[in-house]
N, C-alpha and C. Protein backbone atom coordinates (compact mmCIF):
# COMPACT_ATOMS: atom_id res chain seq x y z
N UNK A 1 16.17 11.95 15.27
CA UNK A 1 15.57 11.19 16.34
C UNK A 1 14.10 11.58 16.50
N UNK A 2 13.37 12.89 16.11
CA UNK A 2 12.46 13.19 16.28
C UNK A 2 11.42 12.72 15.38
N UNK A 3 11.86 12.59 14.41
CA UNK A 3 11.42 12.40 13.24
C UNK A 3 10.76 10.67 13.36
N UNK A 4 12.13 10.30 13.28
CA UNK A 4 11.71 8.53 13.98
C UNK A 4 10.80 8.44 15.06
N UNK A 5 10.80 9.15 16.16
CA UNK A 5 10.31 9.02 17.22
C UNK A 5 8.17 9.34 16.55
N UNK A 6 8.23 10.39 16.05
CA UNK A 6 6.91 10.77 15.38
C UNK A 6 6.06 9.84 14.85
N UNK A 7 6.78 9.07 13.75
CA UNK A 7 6.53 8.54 12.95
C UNK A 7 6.32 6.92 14.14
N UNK A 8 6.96 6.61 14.69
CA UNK A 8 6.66 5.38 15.92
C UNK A 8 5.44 5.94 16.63
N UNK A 9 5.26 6.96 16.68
CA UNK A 9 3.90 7.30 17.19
C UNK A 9 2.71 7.53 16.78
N UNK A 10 2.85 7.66 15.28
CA UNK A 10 1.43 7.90 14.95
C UNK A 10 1.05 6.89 13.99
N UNK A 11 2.40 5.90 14.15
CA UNK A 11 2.06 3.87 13.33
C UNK A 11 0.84 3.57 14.66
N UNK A 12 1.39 4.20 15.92
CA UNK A 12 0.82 3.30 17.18
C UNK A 12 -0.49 3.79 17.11
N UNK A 13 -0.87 5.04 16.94
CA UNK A 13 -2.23 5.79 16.54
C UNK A 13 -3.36 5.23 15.39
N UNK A 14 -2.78 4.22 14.42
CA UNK A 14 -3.17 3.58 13.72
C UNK A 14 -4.21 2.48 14.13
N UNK A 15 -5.14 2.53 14.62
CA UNK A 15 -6.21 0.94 15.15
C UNK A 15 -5.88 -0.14 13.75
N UNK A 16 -5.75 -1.21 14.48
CA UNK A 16 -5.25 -2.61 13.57
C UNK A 16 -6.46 -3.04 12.56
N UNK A 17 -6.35 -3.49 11.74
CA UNK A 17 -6.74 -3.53 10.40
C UNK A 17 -8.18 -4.47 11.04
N UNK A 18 -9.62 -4.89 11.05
CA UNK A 18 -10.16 -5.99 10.96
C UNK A 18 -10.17 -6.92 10.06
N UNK A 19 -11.08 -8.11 10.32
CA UNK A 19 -10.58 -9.29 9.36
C UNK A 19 -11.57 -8.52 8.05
N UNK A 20 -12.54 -7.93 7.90
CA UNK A 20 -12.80 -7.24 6.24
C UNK A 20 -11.77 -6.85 5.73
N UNK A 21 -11.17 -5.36 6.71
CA UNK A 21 -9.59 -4.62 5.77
C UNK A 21 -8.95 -6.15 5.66
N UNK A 22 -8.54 -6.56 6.25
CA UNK A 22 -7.12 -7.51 5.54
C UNK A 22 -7.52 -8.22 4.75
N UNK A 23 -8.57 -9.25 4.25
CA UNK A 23 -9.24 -9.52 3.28
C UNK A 23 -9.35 -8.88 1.93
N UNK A 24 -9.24 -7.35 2.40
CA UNK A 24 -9.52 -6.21 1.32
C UNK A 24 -8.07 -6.50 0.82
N UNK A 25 -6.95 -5.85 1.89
CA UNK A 25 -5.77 -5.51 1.65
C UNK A 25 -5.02 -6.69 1.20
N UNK A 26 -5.17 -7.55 1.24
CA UNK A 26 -4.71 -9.07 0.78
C UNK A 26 -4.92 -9.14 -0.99
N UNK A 27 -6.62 -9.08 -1.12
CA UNK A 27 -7.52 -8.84 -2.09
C UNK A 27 -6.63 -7.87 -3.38
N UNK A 28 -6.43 -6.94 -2.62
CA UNK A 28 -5.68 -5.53 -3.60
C UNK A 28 -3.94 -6.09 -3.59
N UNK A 29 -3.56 -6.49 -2.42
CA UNK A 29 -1.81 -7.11 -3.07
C UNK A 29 -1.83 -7.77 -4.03
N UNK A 30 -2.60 -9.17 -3.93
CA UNK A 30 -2.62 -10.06 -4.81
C UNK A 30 -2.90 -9.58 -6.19
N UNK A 31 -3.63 -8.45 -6.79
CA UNK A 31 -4.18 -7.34 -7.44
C UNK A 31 -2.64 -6.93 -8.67
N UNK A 32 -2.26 -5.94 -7.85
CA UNK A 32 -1.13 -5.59 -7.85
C UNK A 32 0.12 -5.88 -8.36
N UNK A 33 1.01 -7.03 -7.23
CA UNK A 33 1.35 -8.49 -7.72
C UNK A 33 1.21 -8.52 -8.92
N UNK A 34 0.19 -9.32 -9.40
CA UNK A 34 -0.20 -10.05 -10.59
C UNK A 34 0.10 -9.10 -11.82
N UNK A 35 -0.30 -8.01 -11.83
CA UNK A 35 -0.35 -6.51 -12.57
C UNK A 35 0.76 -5.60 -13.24
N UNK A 36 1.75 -6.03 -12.04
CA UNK A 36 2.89 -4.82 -11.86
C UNK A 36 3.97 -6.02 -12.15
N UNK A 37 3.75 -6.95 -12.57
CA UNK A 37 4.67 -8.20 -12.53
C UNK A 37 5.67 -8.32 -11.35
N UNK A 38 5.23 -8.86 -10.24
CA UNK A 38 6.35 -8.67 -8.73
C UNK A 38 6.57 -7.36 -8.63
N UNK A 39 5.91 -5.89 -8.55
CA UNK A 39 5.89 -5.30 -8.45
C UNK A 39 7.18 -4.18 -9.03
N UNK A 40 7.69 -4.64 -10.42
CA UNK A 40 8.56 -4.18 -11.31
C UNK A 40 8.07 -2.92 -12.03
N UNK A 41 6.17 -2.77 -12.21
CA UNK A 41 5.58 -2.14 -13.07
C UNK A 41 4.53 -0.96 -12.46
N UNK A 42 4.78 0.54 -13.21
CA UNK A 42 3.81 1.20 -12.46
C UNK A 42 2.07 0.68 -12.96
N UNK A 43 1.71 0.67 -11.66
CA UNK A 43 -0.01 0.39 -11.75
C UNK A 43 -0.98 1.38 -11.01
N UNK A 44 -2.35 1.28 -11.57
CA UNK A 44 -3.15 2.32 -10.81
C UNK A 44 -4.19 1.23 -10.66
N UNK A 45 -4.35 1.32 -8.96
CA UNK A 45 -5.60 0.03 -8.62
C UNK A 45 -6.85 0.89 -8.58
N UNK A 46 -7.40 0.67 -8.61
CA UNK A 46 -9.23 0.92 -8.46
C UNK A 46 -9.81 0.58 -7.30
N UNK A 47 -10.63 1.35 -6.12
CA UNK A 47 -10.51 0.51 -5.15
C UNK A 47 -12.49 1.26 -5.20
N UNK A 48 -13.10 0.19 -5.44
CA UNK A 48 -14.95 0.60 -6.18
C UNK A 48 -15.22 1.32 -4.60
N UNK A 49 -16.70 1.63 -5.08
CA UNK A 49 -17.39 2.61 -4.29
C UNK A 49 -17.56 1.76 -3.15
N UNK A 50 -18.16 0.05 -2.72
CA UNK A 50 -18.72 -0.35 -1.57
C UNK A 50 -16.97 -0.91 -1.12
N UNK A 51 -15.62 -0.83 -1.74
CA UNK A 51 -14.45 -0.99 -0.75
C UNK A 51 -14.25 0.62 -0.39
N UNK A 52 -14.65 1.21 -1.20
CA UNK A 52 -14.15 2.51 -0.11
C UNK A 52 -14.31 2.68 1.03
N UNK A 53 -15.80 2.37 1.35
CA UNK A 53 -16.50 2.49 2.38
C UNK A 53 -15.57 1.84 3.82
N UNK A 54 -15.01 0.59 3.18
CA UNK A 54 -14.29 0.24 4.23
C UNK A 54 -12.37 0.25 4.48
N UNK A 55 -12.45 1.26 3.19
CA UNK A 55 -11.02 1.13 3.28
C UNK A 55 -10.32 2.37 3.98
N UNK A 56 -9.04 2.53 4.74
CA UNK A 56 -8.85 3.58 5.47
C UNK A 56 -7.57 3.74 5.32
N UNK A 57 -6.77 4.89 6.15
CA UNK A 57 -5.79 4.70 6.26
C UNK A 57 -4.55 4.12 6.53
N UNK A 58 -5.12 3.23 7.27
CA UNK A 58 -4.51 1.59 7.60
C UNK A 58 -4.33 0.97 6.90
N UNK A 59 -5.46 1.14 6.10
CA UNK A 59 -5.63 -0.42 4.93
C UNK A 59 -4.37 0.04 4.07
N UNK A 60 -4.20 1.25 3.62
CA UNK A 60 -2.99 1.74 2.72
C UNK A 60 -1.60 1.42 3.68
N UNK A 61 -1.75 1.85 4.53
CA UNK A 61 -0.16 1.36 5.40
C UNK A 61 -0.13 0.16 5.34
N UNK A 62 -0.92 -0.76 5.49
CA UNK A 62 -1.03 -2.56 5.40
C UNK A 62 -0.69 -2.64 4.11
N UNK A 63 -1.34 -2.33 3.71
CA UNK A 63 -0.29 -2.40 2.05
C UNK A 63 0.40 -2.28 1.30
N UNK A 64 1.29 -0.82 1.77
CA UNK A 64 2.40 -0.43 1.99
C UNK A 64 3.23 -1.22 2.32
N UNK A 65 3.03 -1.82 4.05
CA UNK A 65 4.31 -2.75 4.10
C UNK A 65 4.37 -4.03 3.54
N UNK A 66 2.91 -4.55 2.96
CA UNK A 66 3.05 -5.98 2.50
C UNK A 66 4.22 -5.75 1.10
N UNK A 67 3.60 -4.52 0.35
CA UNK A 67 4.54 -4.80 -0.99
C UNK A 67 5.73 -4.17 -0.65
N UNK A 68 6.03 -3.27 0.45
CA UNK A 68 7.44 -3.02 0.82
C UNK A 68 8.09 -4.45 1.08
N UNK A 69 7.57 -5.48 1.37
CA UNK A 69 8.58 -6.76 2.18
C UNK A 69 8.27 -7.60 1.24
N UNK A 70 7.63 -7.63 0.24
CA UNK A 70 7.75 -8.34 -1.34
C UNK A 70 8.53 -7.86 -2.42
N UNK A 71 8.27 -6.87 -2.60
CA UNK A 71 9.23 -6.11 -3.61
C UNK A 71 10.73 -6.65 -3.53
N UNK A 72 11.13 -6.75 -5.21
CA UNK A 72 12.59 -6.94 -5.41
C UNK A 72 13.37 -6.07 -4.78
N UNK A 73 14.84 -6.14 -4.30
CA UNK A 73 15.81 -5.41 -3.67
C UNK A 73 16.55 -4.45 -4.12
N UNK A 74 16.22 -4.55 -5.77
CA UNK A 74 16.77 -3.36 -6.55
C UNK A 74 15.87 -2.64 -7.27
N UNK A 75 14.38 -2.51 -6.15
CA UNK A 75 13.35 -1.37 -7.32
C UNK A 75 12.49 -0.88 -5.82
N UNK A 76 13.07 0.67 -5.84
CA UNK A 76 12.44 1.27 -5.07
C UNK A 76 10.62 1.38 -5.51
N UNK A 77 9.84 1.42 -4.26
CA UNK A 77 8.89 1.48 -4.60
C UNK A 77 8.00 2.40 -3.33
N UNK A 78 6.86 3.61 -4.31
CA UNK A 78 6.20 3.83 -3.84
C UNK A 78 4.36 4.09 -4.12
N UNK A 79 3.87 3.94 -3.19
CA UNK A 79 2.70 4.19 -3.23
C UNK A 79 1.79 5.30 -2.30
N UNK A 80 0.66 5.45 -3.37
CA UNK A 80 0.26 6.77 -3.16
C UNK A 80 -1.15 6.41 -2.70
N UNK A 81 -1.98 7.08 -2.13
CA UNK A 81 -3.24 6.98 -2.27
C UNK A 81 -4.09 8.57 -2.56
N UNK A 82 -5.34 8.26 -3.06
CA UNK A 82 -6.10 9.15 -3.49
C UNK A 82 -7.31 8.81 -3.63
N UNK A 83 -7.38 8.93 -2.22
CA UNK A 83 -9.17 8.74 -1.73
C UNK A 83 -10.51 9.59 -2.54
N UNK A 84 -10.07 10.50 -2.64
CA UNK A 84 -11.10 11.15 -3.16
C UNK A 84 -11.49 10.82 -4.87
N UNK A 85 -9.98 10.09 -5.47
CA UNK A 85 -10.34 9.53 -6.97
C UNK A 85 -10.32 8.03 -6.55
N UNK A 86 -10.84 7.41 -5.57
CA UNK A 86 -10.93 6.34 -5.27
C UNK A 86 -9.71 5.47 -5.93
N UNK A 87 -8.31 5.57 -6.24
CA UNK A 87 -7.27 4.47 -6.72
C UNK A 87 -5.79 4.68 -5.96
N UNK A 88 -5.39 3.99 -6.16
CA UNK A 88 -4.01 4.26 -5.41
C UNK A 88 -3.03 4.00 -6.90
N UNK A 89 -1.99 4.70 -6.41
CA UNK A 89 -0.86 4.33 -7.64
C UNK A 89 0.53 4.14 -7.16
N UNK A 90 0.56 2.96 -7.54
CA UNK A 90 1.98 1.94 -7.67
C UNK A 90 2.96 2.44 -8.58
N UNK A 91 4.18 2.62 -7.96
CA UNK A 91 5.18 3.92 -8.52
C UNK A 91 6.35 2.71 -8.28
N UNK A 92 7.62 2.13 -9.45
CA UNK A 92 8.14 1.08 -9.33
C UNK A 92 9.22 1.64 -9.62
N UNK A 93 10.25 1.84 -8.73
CA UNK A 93 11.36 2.96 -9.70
C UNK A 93 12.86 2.47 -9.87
N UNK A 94 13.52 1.81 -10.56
CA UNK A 94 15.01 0.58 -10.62
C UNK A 94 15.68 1.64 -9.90
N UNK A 95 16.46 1.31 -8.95
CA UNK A 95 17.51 1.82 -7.87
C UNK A 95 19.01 1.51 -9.18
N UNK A 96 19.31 2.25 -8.91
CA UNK A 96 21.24 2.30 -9.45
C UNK A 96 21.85 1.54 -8.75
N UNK A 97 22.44 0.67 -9.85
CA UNK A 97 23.23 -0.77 -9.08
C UNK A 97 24.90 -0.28 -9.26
């Protein structure tokens, strides 16, 4: 319960994306998507020096849940970020049927 409870609290700590991030974060699904074939495939996005500037920790949770609620039902998926090597990596992993 605590755990849940934490985690509901520091989504709420999160300030909502502006219309640049979602543009961005839209920008990088569609990215992705296309890349990872429906997100079946591991990928490493590139996110350049003038999106860094505006990309945050949000922008990765926004994107998080977009390809969490796209993704097929039998391929766990996670993603990472790594700000400091400017890319994130798309981790696509088949669940046991």
């Amino acid at each position: 319960m605590f755990t849940i409870l934490f985690k509901k609290l520091k989504r709420e700590e999160v300030p909502p994306l502006n219309e640049t991030q979602r543009t961005l974060v839209e920008k990088k699904f569609e990215i992705l998507r296309q890349a990872s074939f429906g997100f079946t495939q591991d990928r490493l996005l590139h996110i350049s020096q003038k999106e860094s500037e505006r990309w945050t920790d949000a922008c990765t949770d926004g994107l998080r849940r977009k390809i969490a609620s796209a993704a097929p039902p039998h391929v766990k998926i996670a993603l990472i970020d790594f700000p400091k090597l400017r890319c994130i990596s798309l981790q696509c992993l088949p669940l046991p049927r």
